[in-house]
PDB file of N, CA and C in Angstrom:
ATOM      1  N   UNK A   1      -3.718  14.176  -5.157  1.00  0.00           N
ATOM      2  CA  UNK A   1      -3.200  12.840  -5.294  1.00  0.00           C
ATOM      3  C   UNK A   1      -3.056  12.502  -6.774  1.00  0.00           C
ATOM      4  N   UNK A   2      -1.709  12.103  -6.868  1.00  0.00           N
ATOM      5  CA  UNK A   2      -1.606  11.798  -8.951  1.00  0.00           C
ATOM      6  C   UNK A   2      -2.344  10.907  -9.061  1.00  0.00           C
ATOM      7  N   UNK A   3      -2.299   9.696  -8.402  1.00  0.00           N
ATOM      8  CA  UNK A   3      -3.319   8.132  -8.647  1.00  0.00           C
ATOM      9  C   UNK A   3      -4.660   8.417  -8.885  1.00  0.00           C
ATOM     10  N   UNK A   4      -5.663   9.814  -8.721  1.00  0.00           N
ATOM     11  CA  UNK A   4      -6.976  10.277  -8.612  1.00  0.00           C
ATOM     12  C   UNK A   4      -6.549  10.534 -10.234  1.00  0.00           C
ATOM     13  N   UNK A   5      -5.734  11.538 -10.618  1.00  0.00           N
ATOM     14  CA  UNK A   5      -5.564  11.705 -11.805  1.00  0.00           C
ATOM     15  C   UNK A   5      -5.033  11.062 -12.777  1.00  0.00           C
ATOM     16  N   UNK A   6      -4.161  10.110 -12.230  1.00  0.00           N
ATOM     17  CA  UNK A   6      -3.815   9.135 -13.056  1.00  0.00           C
ATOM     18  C   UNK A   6      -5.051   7.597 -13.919  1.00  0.00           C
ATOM     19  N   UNK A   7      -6.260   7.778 -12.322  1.00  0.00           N
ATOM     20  CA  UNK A   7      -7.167   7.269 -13.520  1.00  0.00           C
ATOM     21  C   UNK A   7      -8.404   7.348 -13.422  1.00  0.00           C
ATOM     22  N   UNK A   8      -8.482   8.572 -13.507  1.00  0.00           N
ATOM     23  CA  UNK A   8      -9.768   9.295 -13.901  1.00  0.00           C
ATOM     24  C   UNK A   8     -10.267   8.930 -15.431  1.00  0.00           C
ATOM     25  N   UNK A   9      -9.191   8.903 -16.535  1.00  0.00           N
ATOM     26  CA  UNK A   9      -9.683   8.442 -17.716  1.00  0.00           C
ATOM     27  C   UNK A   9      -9.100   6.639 -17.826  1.00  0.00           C
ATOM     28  N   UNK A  10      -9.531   5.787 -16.215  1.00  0.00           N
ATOM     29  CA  UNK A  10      -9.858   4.597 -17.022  1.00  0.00           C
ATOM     30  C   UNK A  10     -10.709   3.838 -17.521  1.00  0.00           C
ATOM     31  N   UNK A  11     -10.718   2.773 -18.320  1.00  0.00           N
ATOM     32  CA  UNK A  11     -12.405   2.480 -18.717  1.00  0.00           C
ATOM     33  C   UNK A  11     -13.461   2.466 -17.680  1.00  0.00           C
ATOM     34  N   UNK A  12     -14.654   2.820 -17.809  1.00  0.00           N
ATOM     35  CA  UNK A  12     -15.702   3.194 -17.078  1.00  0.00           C
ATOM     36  C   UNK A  12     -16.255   1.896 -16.696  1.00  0.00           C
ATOM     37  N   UNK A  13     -15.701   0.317 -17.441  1.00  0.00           N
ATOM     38  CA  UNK A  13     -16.206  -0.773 -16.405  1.00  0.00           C
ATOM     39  C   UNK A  13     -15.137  -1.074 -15.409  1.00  0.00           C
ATOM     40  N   UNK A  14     -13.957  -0.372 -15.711  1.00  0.00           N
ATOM     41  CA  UNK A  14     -13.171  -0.635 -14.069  1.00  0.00           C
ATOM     42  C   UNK A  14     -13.351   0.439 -12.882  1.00  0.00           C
ATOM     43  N   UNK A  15     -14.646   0.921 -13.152  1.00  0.00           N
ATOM     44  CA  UNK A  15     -14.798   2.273 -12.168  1.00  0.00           C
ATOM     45  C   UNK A  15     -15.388   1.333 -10.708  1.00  0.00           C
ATOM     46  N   UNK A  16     -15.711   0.724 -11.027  1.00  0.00           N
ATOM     47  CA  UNK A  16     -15.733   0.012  -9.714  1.00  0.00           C
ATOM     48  C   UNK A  16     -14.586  -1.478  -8.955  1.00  0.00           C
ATOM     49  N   UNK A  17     -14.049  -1.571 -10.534  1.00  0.00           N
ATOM     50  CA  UNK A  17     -12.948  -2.730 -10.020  1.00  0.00           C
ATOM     51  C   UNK A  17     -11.493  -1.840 -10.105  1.00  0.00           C
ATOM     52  N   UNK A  18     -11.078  -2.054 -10.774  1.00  0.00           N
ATOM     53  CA  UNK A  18      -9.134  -1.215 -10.575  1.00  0.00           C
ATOM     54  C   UNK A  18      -9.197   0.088 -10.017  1.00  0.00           C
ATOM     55  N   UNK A  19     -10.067   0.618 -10.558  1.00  0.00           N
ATOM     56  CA  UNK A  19      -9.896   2.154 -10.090  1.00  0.00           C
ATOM     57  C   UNK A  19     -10.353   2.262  -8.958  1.00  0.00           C
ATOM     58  N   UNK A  20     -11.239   2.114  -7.917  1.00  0.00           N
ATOM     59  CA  UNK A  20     -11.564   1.751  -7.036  1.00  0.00           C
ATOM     60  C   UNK A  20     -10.383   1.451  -5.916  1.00  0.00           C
ATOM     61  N   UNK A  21     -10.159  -0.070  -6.469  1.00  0.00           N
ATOM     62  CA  UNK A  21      -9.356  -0.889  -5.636  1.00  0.00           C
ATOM     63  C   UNK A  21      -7.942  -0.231  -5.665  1.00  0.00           C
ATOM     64  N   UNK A  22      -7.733   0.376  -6.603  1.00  0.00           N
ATOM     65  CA  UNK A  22      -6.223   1.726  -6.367  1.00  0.00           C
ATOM     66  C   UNK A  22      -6.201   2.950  -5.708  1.00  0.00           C
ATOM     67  N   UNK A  23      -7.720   3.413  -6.114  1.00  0.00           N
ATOM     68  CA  UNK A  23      -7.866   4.834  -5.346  1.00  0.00           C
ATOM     69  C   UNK A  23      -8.242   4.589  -3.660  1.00  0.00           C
ATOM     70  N   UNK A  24      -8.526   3.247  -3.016  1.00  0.00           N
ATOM     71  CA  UNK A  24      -8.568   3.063  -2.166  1.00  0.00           C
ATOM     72  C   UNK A  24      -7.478   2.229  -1.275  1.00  0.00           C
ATOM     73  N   UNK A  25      -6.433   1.891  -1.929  1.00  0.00           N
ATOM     74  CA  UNK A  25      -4.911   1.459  -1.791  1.00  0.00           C
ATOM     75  C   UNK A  25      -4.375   2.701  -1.693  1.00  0.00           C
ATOM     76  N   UNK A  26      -4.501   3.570  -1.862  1.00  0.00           N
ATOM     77  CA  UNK A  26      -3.223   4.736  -1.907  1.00  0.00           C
ATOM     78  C   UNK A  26      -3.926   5.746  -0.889  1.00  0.00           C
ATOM     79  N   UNK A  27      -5.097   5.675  -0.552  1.00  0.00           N
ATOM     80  CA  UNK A  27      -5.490   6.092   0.467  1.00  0.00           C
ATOM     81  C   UNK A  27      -5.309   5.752   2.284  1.00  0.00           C
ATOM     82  N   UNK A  28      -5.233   4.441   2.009  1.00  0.00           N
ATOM     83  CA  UNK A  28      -5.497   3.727   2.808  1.00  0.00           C
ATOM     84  C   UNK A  28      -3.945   3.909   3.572  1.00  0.00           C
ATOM     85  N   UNK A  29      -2.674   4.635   2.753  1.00  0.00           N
ATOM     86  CA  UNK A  29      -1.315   4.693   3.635  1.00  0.00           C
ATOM     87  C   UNK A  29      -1.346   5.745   4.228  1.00  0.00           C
ATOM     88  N   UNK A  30      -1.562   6.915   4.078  1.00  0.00           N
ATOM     89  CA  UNK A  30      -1.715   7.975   5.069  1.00  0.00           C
ATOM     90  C   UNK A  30      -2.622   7.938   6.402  1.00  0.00           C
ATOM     91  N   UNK A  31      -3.495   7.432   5.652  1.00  0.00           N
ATOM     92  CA  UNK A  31      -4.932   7.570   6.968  1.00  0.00           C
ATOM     93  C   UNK A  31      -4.420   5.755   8.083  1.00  0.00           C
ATOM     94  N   UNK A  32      -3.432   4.682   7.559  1.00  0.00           N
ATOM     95  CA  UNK A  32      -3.156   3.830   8.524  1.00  0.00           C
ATOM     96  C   UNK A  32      -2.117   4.423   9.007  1.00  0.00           C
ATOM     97  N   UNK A  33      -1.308   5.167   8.987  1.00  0.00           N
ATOM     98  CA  UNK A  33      -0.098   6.056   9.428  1.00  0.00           C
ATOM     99  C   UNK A  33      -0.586   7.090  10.748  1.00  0.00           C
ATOM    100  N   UNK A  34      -1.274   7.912  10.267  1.00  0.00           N
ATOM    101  CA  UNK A  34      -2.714   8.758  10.476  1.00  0.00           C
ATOM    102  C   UNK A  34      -2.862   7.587  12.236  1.00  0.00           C
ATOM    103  N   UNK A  35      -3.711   7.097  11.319  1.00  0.00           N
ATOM    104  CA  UNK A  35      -4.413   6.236  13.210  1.00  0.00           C
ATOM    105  C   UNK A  35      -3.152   5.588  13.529  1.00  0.00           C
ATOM    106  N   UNK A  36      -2.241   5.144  13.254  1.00  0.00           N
ATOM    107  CA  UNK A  36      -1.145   4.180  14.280  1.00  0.00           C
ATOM    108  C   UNK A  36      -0.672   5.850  14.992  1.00  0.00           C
ATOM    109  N   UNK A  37      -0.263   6.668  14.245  1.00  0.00           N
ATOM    110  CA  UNK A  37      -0.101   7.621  15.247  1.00  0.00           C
ATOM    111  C   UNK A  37      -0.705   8.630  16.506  1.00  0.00           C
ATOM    112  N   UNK A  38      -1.976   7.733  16.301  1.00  0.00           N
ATOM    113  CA  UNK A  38      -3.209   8.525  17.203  1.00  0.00           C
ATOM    114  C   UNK A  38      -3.084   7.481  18.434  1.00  0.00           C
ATOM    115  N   UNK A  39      -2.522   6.145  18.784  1.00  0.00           N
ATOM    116  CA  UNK A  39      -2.297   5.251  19.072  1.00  0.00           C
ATOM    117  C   UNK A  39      -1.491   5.700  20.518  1.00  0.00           C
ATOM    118  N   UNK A  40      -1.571   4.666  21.082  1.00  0.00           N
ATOM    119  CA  UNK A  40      -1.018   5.291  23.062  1.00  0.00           C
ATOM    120  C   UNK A  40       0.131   4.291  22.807  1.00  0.00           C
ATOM    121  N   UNK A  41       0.870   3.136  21.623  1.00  0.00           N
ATOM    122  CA  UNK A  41       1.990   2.693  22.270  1.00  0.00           C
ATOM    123  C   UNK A  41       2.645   2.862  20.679  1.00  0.00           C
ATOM    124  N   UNK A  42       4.417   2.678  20.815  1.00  0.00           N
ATOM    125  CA  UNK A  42       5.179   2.267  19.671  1.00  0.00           C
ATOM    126  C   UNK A  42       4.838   1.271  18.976  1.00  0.00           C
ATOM    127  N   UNK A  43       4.266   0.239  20.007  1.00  0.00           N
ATOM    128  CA  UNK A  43       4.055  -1.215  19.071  1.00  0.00           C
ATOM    129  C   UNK A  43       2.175  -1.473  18.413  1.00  0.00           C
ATOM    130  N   UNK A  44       1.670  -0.475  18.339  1.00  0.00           N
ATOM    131  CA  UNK A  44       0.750  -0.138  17.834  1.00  0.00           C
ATOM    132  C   UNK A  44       0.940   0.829  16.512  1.00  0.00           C
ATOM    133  N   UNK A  45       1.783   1.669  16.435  1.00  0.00           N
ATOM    134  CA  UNK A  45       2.283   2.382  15.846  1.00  0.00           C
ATOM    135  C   UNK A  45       2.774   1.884  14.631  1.00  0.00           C
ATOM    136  N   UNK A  46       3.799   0.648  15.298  1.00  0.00           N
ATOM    137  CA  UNK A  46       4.277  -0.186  14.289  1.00  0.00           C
ATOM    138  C   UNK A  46       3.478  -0.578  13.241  1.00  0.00           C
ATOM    139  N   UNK A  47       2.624  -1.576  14.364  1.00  0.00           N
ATOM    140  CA  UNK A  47       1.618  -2.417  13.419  1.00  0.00           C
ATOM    141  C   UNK A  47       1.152  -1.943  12.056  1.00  0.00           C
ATOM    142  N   UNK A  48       0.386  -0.340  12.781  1.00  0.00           N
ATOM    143  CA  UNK A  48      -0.562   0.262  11.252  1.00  0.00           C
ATOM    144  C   UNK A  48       0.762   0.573  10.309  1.00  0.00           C
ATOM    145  N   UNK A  49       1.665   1.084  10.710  1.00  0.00           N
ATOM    146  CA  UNK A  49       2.631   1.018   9.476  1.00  0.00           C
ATOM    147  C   UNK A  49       3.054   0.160   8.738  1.00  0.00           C
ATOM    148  N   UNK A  50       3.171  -1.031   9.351  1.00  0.00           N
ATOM    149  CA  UNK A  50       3.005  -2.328   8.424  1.00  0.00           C
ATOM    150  C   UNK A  50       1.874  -2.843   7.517  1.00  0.00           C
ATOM    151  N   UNK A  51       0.743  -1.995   7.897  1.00  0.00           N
ATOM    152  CA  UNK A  51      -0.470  -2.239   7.142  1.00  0.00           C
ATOM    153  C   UNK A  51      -0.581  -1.214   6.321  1.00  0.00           C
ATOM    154  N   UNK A  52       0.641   0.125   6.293  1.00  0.00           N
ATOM    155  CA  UNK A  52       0.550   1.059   5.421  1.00  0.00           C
ATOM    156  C   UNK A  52       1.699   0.839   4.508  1.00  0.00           C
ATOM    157  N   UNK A  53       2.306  -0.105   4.819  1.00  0.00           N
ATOM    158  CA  UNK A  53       3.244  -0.665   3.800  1.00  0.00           C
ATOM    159  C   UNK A  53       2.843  -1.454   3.038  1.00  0.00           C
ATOM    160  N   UNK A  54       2.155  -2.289   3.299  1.00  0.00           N
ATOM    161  CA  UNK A  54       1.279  -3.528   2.923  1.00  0.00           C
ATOM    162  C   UNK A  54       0.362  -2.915   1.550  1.00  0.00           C
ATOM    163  N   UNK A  55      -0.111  -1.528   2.293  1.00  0.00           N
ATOM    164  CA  UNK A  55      -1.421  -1.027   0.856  1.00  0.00           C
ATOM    165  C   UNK A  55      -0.234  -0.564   0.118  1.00  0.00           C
ATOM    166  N   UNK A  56       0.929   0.400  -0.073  1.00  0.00           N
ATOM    167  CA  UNK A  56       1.757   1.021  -0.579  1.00  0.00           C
ATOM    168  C   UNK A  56       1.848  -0.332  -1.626  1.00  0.00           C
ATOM    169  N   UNK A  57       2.375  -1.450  -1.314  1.00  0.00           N
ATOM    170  CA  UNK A  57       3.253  -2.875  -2.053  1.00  0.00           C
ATOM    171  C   UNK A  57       1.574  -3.415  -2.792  1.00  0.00           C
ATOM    172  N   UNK A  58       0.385  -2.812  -2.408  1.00  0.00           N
ATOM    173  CA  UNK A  58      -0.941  -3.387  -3.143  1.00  0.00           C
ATOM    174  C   UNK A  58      -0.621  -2.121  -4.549  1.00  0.00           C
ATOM    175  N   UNK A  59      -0.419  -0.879  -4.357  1.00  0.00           N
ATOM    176  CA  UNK A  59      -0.459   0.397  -4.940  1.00  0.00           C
ATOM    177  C   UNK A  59       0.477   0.242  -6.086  1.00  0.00           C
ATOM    178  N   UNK A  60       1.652  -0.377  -5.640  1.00  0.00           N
ATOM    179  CA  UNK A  60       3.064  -1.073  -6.305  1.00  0.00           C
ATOM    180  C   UNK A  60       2.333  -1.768  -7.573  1.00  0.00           C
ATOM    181  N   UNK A  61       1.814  -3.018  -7.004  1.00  0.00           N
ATOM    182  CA  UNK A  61       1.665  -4.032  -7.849  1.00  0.00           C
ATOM    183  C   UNK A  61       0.192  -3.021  -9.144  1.00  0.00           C
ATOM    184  N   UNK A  62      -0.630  -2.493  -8.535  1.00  0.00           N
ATOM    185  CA  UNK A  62      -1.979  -1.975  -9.294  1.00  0.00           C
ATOM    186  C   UNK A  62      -1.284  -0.688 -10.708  1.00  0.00           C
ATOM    187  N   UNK A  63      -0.342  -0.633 -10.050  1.00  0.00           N
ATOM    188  CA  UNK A  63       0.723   0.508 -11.391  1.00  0.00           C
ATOM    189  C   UNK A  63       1.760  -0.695 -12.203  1.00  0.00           C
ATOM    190  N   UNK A  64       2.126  -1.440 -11.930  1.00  0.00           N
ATOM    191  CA  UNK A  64       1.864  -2.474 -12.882  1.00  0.00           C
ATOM    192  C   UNK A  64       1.211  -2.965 -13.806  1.00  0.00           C
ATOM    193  N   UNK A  65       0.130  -3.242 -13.311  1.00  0.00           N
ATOM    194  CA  UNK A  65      -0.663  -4.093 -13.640  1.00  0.00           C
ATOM    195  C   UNK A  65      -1.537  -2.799 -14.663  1.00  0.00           C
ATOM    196  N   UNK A  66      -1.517  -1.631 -14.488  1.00  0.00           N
ATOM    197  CA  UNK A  66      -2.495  -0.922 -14.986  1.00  0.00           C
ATOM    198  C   UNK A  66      -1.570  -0.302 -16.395  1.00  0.00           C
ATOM    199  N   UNK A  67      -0.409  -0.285 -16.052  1.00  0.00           N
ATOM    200  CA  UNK A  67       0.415  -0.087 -17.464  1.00  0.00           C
ATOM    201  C   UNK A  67       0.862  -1.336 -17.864  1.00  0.00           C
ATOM    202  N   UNK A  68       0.721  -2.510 -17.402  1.00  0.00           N
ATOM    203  CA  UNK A  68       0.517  -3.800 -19.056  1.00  0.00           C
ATOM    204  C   UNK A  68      -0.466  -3.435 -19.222  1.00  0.00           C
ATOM    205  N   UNK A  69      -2.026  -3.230 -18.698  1.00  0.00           N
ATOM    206  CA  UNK A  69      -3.165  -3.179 -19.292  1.00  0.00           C
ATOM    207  C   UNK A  69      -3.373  -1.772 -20.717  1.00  0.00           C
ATOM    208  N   UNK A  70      -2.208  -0.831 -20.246  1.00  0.00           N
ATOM    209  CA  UNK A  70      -1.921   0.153 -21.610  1.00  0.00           C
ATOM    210  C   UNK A  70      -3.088   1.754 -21.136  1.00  0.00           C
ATOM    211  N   UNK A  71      -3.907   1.194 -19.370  1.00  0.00           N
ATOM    212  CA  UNK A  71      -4.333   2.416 -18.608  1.00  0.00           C
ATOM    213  C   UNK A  71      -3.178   3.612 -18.717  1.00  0.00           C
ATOM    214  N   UNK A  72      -2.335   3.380 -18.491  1.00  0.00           N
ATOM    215  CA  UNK A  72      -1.606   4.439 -17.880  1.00  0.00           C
ATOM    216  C   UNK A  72      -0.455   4.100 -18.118  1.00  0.00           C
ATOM    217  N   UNK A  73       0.425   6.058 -19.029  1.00  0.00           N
ATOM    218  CA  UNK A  73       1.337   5.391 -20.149  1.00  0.00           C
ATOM    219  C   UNK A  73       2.298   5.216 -19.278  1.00  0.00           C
ATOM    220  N   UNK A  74       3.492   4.596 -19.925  1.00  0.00           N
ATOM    221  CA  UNK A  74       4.767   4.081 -18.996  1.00  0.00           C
ATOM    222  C   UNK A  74       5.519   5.315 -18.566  1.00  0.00           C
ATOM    223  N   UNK A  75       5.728   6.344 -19.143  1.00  0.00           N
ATOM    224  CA  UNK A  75       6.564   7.591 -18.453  1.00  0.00           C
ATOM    225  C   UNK A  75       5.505   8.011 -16.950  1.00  0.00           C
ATOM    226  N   UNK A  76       4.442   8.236 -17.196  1.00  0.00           N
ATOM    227  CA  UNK A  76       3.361   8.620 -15.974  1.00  0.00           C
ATOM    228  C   UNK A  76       4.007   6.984 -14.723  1.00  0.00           C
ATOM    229  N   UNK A  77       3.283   5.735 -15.482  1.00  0.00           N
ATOM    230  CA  UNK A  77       3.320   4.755 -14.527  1.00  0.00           C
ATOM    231  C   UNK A  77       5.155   4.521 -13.494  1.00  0.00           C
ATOM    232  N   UNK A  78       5.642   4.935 -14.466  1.00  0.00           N
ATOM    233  CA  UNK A  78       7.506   4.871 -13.795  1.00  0.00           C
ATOM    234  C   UNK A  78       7.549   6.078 -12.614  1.00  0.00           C
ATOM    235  N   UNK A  79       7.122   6.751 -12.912  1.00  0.00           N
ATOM    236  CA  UNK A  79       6.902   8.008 -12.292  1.00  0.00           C
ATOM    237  C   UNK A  79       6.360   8.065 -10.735  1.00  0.00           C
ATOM    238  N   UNK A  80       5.109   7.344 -11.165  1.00  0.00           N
ATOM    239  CA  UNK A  80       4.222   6.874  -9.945  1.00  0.00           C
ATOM    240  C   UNK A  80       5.084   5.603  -9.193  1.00  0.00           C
ATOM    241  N   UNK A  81       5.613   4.982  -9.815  1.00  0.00           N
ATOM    242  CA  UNK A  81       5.951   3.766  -9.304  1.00  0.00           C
ATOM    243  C   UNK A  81       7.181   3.838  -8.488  1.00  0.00           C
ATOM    244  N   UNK A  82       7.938   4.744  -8.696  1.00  0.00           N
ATOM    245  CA  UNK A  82       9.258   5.732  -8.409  1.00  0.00           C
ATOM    246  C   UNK A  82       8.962   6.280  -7.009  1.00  0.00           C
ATOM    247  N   UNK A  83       7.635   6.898  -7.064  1.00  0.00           N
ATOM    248  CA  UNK A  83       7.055   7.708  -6.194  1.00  0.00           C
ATOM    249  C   UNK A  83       6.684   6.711  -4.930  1.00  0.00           C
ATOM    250  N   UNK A  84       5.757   6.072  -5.187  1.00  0.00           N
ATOM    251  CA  UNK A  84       5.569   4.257  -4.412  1.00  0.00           C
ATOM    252  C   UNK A  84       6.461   3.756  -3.641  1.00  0.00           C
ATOM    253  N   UNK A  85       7.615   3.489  -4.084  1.00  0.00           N
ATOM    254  CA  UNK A  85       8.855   2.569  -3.860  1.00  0.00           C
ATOM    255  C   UNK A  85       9.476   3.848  -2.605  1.00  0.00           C
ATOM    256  N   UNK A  86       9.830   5.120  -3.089  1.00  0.00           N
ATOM    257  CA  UNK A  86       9.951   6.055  -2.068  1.00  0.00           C
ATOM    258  C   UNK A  86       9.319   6.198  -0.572  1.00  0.00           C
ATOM    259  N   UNK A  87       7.688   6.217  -0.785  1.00  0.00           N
ATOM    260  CA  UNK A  87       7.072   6.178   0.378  1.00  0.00           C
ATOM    261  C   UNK A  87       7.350   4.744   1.061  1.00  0.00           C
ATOM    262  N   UNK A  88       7.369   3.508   0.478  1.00  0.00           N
ATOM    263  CA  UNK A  88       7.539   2.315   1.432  1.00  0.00           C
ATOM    264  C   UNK A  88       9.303   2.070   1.770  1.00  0.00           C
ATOM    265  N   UNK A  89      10.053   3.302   1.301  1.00  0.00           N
ATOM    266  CA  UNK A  89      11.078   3.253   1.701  1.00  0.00           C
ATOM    267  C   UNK A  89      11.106   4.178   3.279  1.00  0.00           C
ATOM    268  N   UNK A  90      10.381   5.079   3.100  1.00  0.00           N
ATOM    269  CA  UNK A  90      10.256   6.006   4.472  1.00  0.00           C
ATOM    270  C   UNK A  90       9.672   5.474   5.628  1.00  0.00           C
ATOM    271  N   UNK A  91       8.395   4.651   4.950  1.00  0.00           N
ATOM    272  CA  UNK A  91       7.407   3.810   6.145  1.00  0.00           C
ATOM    273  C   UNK A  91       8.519   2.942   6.536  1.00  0.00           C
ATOM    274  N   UNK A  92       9.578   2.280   5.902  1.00  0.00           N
ATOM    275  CA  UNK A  92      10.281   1.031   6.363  1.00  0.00           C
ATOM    276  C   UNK A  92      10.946   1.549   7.414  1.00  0.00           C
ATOM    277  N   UNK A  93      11.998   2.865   6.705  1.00  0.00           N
ATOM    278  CA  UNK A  93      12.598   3.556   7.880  1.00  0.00           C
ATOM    279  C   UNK A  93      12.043   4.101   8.670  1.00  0.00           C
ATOM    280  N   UNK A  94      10.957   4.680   9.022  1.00  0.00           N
ATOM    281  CA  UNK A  94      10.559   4.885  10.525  1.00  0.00           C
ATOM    282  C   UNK A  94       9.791   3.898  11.149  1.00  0.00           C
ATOM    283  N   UNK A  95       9.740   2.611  10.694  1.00  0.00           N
ATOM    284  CA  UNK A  95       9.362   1.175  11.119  1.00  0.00           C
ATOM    285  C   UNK A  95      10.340   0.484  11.872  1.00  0.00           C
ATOM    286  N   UNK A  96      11.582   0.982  11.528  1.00  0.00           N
ATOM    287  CA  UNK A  96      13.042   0.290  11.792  1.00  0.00           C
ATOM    288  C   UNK A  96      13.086   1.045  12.799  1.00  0.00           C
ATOM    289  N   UNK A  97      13.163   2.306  13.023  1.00  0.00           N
ATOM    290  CA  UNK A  97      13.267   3.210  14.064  1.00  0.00           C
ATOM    291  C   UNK A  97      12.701   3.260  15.176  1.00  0.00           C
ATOM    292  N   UNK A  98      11.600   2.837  14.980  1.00  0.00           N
ATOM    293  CA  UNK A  98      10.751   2.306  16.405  1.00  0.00           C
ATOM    294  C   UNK A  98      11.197   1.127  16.904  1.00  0.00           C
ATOM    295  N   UNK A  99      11.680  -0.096  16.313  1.00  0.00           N
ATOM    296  CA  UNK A  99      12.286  -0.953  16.651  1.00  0.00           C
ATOM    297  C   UNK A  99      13.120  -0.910  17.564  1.00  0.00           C
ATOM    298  N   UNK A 100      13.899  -0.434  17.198  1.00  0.00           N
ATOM    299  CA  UNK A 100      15.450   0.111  17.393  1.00  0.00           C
ATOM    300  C   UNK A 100      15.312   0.470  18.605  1.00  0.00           C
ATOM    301  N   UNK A 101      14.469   2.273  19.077  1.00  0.00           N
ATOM    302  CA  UNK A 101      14.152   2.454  20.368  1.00  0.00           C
ATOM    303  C   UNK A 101      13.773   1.866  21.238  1.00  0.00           C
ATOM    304  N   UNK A 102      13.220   0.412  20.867  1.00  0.00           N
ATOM    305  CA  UNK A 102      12.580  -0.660  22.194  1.00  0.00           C
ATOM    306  C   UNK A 102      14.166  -0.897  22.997  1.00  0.00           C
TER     307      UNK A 102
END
């Protein structure tokens, strides 16, 4: 995961606030993807993907926020953020897609 490496060198008093709260945002989209698909209906399915979109758009805003803070330089943070915007483009489209099949 780049976000593990991306801030491994941040200050050691955000090891429990930003870094934390990012390394557990970017986790949190696979493994809600993960269980909506372990799930017995589409509209369960849905749901956690909306809650894996939801951490993706938390993940969004924390690569922001971590390159004004001057964590993480802007070629890395564009990069990641590039990367971000991609995955909540895929979650959207197979969000739409389940729709659709009702």
């Amino acid at each position: 995961m780049k976000v593990y490496g991306a801030t491994k060198d941040f200050p050691a008093d955000e090891r429990y606030g930003l870094t934390s709260q990012i390394r557990r945002a970017v986790v949190s989209i696979p493994a809600n993807i993960a269980e909506g698909c372990g799930r017995d209906s589409d509209a369960e399915l849905k749901r956690f993907l909306d809650i894996a979109h939801g951490s993706a758009s938390e993940v969004e805003y924390f690569l922001i926020l971590t390159k004004e803070l001057g964590y993480i330089p802007t070629k890395e943070s564009d990069i990641l953020s590039s990367e971000i915007s991609e995955i909540k483009r895929m979650i959207g489209a197979f969000s739409r897609k389940l729709k659709a099949e009702r």
